[in-house]
C-alpha atoms as a PDB file:
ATOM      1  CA  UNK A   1       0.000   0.000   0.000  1.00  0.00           C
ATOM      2  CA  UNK A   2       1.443   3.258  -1.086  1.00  0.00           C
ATOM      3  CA  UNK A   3       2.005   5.601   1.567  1.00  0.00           C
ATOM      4  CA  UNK A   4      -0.290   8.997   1.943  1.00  0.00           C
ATOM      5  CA  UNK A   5       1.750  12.655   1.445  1.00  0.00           C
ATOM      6  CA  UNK A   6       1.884  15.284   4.509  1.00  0.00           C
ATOM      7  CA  UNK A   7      -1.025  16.444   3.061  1.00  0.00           C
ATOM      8  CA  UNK A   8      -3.225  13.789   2.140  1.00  0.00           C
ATOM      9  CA  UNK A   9      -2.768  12.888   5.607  1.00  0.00           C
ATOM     10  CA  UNK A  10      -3.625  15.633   6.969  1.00  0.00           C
ATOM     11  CA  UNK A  11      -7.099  16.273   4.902  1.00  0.00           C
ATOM     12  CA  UNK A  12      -7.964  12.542   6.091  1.00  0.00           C
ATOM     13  CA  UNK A  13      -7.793  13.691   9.537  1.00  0.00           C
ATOM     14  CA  UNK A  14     -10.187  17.346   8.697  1.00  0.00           C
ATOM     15  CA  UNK A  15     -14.278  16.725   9.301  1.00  0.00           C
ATOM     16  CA  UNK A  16     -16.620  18.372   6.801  1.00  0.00           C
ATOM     17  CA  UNK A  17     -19.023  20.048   8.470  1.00  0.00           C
ATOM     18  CA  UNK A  18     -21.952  21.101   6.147  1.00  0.00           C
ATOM     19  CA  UNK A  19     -24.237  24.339   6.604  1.00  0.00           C
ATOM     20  CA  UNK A  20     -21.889  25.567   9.378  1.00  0.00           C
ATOM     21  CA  UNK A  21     -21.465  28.372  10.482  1.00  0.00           C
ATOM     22  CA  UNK A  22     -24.225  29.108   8.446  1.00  0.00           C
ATOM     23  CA  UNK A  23     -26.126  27.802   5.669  1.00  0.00           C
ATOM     24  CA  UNK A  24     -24.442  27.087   2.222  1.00  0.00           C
ATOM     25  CA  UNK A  25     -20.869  26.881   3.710  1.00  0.00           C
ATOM     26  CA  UNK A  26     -18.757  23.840   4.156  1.00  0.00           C
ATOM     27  CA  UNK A  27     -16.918  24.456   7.639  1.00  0.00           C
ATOM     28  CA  UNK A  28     -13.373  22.321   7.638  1.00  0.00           C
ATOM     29  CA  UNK A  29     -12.670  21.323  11.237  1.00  0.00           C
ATOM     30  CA  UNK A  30      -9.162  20.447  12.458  1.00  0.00           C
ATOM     31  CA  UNK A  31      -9.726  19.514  15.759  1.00  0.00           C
ATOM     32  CA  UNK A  32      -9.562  15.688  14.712  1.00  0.00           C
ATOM     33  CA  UNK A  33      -5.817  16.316  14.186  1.00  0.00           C
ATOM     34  CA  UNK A  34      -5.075  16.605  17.524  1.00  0.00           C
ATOM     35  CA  UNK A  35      -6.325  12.960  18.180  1.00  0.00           C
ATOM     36  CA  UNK A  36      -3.067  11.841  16.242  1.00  0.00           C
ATOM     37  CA  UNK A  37       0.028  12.378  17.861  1.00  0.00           C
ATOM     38  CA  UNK A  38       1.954  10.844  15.413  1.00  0.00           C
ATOM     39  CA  UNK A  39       0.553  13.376  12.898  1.00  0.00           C
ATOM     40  CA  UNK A  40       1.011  16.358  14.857  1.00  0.00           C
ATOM     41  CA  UNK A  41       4.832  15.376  15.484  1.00  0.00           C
ATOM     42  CA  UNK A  42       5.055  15.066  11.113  1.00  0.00           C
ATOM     43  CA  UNK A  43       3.071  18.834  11.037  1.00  0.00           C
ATOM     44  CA  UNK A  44       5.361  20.561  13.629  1.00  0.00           C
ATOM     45  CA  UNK A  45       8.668  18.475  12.118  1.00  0.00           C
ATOM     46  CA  UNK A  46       7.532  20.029   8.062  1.00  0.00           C
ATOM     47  CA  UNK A  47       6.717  23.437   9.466  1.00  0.00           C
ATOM     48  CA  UNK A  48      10.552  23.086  11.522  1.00  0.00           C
ATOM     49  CA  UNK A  49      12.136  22.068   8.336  1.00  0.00           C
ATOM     50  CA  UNK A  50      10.134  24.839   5.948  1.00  0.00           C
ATOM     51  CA  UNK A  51      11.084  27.366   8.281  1.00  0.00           C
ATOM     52  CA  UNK A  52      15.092  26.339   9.925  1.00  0.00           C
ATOM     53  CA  UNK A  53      17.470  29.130   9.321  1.00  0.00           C
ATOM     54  CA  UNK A  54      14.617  31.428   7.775  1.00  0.00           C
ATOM     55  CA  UNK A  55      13.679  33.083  11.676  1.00  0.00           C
ATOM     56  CA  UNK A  56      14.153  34.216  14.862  1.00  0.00           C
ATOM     57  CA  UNK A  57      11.125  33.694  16.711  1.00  0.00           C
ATOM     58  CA  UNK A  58       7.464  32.899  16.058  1.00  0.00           C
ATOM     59  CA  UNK A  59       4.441  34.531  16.206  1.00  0.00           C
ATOM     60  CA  UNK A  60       1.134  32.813  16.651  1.00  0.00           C
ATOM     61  CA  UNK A  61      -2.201  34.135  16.577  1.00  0.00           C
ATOM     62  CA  UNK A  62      -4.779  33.271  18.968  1.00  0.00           C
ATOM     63  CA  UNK A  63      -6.176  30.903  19.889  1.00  0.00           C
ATOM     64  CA  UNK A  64      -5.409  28.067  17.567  1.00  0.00           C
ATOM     65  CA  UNK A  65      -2.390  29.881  16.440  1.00  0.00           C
ATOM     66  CA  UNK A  66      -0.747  28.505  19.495  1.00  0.00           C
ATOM     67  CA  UNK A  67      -1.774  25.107  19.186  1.00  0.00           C
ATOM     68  CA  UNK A  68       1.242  24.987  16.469  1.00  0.00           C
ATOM     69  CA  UNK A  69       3.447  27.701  17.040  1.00  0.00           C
ATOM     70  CA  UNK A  70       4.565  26.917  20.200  1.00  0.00           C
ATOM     71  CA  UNK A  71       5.890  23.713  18.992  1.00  0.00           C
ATOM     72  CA  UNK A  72       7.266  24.837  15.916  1.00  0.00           C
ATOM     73  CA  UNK A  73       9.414  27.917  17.906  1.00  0.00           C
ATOM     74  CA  UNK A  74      10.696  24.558  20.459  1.00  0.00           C
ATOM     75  CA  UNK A  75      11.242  22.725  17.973  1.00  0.00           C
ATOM     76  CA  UNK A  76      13.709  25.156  16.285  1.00  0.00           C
ATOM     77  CA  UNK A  77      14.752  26.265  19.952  1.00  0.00           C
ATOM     78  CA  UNK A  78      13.562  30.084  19.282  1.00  0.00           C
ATOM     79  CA  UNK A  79      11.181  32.373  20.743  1.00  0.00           C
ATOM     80  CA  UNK A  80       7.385  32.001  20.560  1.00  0.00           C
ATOM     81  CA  UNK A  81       5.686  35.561  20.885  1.00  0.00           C
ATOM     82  CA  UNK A  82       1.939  35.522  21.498  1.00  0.00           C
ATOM     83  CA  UNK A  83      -0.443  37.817  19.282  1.00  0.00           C
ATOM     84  CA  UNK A  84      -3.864  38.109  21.762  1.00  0.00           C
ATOM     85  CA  UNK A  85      -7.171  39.829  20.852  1.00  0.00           C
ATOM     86  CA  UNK A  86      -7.360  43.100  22.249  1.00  0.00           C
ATOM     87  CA  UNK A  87      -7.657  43.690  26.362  1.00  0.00           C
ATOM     88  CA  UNK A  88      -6.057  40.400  26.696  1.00  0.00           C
ATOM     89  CA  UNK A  89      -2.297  41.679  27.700  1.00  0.00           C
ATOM     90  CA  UNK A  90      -1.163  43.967  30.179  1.00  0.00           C
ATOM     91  CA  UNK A  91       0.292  46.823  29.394  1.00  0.00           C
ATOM     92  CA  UNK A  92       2.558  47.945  27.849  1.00  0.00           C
ATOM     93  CA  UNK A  93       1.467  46.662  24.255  1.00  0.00           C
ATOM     94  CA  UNK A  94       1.039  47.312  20.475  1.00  0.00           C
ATOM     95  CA  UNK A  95      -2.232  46.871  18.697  1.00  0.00           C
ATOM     96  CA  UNK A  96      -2.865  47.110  15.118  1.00  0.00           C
ATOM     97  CA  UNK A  97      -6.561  47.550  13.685  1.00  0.00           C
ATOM     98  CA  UNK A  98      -7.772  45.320  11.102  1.00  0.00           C
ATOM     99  CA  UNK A  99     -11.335  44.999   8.999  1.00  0.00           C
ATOM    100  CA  UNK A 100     -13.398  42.241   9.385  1.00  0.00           C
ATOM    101  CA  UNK A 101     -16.595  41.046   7.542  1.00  0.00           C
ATOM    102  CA  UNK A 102     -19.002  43.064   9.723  1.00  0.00           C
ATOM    103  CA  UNK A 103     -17.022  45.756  11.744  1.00  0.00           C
ATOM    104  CA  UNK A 104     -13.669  45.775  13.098  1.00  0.00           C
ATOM    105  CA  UNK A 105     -11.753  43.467  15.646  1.00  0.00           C
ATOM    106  CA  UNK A 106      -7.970  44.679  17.029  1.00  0.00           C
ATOM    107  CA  UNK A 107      -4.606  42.278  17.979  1.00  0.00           C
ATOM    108  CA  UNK A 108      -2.214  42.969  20.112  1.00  0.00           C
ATOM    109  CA  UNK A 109       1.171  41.941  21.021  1.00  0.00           C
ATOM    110  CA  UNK A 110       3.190  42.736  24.443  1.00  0.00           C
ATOM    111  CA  UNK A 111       5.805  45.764  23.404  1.00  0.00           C
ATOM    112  CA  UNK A 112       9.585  44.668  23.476  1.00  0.00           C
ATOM    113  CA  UNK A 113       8.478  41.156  22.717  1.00  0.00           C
ATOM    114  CA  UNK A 114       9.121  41.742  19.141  1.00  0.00           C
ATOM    115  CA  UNK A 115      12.399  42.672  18.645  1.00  0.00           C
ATOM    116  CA  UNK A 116      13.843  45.101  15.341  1.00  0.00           C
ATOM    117  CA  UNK A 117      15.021  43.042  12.546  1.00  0.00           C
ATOM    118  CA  UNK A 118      13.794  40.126  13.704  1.00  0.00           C
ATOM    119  CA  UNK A 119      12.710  37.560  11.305  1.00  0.00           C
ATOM    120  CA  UNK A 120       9.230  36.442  11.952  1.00  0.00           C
ATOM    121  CA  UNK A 121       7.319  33.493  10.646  1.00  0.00           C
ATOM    122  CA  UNK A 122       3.718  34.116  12.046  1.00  0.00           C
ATOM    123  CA  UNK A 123       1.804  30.776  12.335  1.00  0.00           C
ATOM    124  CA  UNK A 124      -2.006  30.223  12.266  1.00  0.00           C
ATOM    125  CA  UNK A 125      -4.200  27.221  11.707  1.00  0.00           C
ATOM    126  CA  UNK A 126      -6.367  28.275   8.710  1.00  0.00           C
ATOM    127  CA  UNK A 127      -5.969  31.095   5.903  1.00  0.00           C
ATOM    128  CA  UNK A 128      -9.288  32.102   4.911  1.00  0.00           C
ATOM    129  CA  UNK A 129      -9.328  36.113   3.670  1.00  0.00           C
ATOM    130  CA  UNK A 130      -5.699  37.027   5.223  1.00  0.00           C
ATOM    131  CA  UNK A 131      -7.214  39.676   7.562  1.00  0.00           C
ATOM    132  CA  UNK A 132      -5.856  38.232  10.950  1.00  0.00           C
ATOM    133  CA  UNK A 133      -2.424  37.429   9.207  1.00  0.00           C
ATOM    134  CA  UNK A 134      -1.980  40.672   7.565  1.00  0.00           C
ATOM    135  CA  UNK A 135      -2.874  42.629  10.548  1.00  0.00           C
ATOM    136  CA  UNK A 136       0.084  40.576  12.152  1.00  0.00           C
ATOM    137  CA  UNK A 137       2.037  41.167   9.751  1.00  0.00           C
ATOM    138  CA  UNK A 138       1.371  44.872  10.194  1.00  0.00           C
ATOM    139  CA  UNK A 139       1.951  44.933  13.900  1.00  0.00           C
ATOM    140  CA  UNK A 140       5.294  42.934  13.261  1.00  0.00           C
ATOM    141  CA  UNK A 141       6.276  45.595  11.073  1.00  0.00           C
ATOM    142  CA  UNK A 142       5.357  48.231  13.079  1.00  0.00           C
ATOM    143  CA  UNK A 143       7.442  46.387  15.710  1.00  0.00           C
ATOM    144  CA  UNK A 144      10.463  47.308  13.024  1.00  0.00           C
ATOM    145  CA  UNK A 145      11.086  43.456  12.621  1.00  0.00           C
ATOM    146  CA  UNK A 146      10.690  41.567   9.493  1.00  0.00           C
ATOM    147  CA  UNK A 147       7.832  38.887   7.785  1.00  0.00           C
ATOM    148  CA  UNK A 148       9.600  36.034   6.888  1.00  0.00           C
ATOM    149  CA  UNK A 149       7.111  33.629   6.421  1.00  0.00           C
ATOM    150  CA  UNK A 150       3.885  32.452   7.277  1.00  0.00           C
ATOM    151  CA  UNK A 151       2.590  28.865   7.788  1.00  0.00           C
ATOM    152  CA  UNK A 152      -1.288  27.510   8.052  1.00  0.00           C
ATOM    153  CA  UNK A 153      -2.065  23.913   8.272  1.00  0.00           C
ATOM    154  CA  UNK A 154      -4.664  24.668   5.603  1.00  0.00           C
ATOM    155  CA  UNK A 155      -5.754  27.175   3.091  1.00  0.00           C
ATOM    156  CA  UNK A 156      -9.349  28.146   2.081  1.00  0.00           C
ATOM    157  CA  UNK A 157      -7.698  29.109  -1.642  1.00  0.00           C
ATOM    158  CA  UNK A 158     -11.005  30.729  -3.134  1.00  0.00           C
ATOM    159  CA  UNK A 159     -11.422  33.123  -0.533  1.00  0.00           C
ATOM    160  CA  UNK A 160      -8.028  35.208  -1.450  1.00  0.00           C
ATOM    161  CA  UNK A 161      -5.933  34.812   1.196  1.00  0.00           C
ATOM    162  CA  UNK A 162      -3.054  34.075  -0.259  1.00  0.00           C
ATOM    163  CA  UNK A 163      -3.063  37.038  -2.380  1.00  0.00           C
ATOM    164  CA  UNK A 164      -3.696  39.228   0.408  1.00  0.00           C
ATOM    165  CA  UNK A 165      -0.236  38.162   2.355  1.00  0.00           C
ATOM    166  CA  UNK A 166       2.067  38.151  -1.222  1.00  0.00           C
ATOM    167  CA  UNK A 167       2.636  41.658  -0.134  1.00  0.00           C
ATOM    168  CA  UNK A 168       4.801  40.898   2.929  1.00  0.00           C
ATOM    169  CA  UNK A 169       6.504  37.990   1.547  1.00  0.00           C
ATOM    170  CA  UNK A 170       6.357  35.152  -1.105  1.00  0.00           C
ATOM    171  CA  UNK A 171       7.371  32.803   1.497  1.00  0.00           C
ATOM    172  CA  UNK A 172       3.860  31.110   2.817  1.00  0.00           C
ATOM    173  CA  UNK A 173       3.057  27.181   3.903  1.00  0.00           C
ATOM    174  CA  UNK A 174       0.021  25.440   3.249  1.00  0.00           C
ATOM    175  CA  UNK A 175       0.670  22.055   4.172  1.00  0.00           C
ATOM    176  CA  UNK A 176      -3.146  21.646   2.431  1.00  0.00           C
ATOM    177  CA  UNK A 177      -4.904  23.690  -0.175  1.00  0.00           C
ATOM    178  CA  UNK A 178      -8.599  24.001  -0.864  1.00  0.00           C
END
């Protein structure tokens, strides 16, 4: 029997969730991963090896964010800096703004934990429109540091993410596409 790809894997291990949220829209759930240890080890091990000698620390964006990106920054022995929703961090901190489908939501990051020139991967579980990511991406650059990469464990490709985050770097990990 021929062994499944990373990927194939992966979108074994992703329920289908039909008319959720709301009706007409096909929700992709990843909890289910997290039953596998095995298969988190491979996901944290490719995201390691896309990302070894590219950074210098980690960003992940809450919640699920952190699921990942804690393990990742271990794994490559470097720092993992949390990205919260706003009013979650004590002061002092650095917010950045960001549009969403219906009004506006804010991130924030704890100042100095950023450092300049830093080279930042920022890590979340799904890229859907690239609004959370790109507002990272903003608040690491406002931070004077540098977006190296990003990494999602999957990719909603029709809703334009991935154009959205080509202006901070060509560098960005789907380990599955849709």
């Amino acid at each position: 029997m021929k062994e499944l790809s990373l990927s194939q894997e992966i979108d074994l291990h992703i329920d289908r969730v039909q008319d959720f949220p709301k009706e007409g829209i096909q929700y992709k759930d990843i909890s289910p991963i997290f039953l596998n240890a095995d298969l988190c080890t491979k996901i944290v091990k490719a995201f390691a090896d896309l990302s070894r000698g590219k950074i210098d620390a980690v960003c992940g964006i809450e919640s699920r964010g952190y699921l990942f990106g804690v393990q990742i920054a271990r794994e490559l022995g470097l720092p993992f800096i949390l990205v919260r929703k706003a009013g979650k961090l004590p002061p002092p901190i650095i917010s950045q703004e960001y549009d969403l489908e219906y009004g506006s939501a804010i991130i924030e990051v704890k100042k100095g934990h950023i450092k300049p020139g830093q080279r930042i991967l920022i890590h979340d579980d799904v890229l859907a429109t690239g609004g959370t990511a790109s507002a990272c991406a903003k608040l690491v650059q406002n931070c004077d540091a540098v977006v190296s990469q990003f990494s999602f464990i999957l990719g909603l490709s029709f809703l334009g993410g991935l154009d959205e985050l080509k202006k901070y770097t060509q560098d960005i990990e789907l380990l599955v596409e849709y």
